[in-house]
Protein backbone atom coordinates (compact mmCIF):
# COMPACT_ATOMS: atom_id res chain seq x y z
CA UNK A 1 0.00 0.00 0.00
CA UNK A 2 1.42 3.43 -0.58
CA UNK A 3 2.09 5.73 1.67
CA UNK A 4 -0.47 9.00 1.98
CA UNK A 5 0.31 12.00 1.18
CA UNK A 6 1.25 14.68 3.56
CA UNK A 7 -0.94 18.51 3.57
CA UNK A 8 0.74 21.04 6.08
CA UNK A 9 -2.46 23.97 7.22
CA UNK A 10 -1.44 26.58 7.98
CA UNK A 11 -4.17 28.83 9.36
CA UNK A 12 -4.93 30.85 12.64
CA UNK A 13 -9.24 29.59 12.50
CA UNK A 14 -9.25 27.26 14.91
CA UNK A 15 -12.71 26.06 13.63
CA UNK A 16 -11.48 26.20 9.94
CA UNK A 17 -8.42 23.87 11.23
CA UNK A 18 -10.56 21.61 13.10
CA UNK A 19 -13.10 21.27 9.74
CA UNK A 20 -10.35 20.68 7.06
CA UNK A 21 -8.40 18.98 8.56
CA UNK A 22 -11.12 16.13 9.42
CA UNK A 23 -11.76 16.39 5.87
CA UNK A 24 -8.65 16.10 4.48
CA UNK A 25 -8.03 13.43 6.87
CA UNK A 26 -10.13 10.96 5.36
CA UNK A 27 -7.48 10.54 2.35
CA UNK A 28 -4.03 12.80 3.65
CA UNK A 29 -1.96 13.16 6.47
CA UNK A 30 -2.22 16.48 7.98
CA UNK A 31 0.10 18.46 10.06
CA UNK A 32 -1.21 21.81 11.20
CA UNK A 33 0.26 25.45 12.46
CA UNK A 34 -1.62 28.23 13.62
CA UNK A 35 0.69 31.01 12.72
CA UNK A 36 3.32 31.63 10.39
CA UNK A 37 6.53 31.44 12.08
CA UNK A 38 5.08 27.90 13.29
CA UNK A 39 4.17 26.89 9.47
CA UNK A 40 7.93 27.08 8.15
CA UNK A 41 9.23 25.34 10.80
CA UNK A 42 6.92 22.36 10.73
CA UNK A 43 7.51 22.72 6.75
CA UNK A 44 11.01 22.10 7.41
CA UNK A 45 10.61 19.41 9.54
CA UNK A 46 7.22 17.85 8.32
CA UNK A 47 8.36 17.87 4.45
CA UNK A 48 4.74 17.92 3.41
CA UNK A 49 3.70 17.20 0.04
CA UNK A 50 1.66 20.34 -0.56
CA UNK A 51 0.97 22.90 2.00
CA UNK A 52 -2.30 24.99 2.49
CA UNK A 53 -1.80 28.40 3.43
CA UNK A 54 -3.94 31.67 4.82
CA UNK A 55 -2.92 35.05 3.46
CA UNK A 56 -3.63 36.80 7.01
CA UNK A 57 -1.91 34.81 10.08
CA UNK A 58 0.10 35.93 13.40
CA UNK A 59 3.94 36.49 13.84
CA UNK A 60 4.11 36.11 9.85
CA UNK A 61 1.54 36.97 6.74
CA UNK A 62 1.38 33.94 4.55
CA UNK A 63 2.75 36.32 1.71
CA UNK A 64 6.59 36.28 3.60
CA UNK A 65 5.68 32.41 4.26
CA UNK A 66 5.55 31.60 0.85
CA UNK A 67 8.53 33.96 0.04
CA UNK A 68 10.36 31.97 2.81
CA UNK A 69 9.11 28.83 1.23
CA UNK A 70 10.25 29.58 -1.84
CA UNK A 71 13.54 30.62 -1.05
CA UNK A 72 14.87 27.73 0.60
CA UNK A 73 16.29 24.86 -2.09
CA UNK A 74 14.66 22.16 0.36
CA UNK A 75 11.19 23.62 0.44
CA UNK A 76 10.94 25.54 -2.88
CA UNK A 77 9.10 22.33 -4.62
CA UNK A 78 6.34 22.15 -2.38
CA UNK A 79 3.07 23.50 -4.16
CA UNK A 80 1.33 26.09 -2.34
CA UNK A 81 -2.70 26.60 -2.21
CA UNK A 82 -2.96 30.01 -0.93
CA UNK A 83 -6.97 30.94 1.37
CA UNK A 84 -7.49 34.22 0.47
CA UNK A 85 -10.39 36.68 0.69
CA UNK A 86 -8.76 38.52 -2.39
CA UNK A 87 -11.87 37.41 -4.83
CA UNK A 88 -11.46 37.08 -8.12
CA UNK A 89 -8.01 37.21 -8.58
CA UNK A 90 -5.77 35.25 -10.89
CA UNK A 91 -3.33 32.74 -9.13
CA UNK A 92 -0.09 34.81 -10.86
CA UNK A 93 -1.19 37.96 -9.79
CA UNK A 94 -0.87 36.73 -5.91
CA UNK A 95 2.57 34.75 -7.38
CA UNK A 96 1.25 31.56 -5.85
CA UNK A 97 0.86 28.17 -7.52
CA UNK A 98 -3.27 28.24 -6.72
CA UNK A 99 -5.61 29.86 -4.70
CA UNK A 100 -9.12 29.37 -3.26
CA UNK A 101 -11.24 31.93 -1.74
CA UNK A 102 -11.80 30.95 1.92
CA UNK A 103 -15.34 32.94 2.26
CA UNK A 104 -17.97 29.86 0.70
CA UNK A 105 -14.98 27.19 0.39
CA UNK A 106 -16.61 24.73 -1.63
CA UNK A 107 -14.98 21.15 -0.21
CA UNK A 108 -15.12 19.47 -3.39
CA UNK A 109 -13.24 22.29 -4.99
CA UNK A 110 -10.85 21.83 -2.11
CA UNK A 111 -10.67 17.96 -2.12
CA UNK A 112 -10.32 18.82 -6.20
CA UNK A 113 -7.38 21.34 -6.30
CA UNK A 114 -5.38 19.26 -3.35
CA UNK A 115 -5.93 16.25 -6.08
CA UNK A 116 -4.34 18.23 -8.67
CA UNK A 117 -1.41 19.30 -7.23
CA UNK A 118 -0.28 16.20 -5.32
């Protein structure tokens, strides 16, 4: 059997963190941070296979996450799905590999886009 896949969310919504990641539980592994700082490190030391980020989280925004992320050679390869409530937008103009808006998440848009990029 292979191994599942690992989704690091990172989000500060307790009750967002609690839903998704009993959903995405069902078919991933998920490791969770609640603030920025917190998300790289457990991105260094989780090596997730794609990590789910917030755009507006403590110590760190997830813009300078994904900068971090995207800086360092042994995290650079790991696709990012940024939560924004920027609507509308296309993924390049937030220079992020995809996006979802977090206001009326669909789940089987999430479940869908989480597909796609593992």
């Amino acid at each position: 059997m292979q191994p599942q896949a690992k989704i690091l969310l990172i989000d500060d919504d307790a009750d967002f963190v609690e839903a998704t990641s009993t959903l995405l539980g069902n078919f991933y592994q998920v490791a969770v941070a609640f603030n920025g700082q917190e998300g790289l490190e457990k991105a260094r030391t989780e090596k997730p296979d794609l990590i789910i980020l917030d755009v507006v989280l403590p110590v760190m925004d997830g813009f300078e996450v994904y900068k971090r992320l995207k800086q360092d050679p042994q995290l650079a390869d790991i696709p990012v799905i940024m939560l924004t409530c920027l609507s509308g937008r296309p993924a390049e103009d937030l220079g992020v590999e995809d996006y979802i808006e977090k206001m009326g998440l669909n789940v089987m848009e999430l479940l869908e886009r989480v597909r796609m990029l593992i």
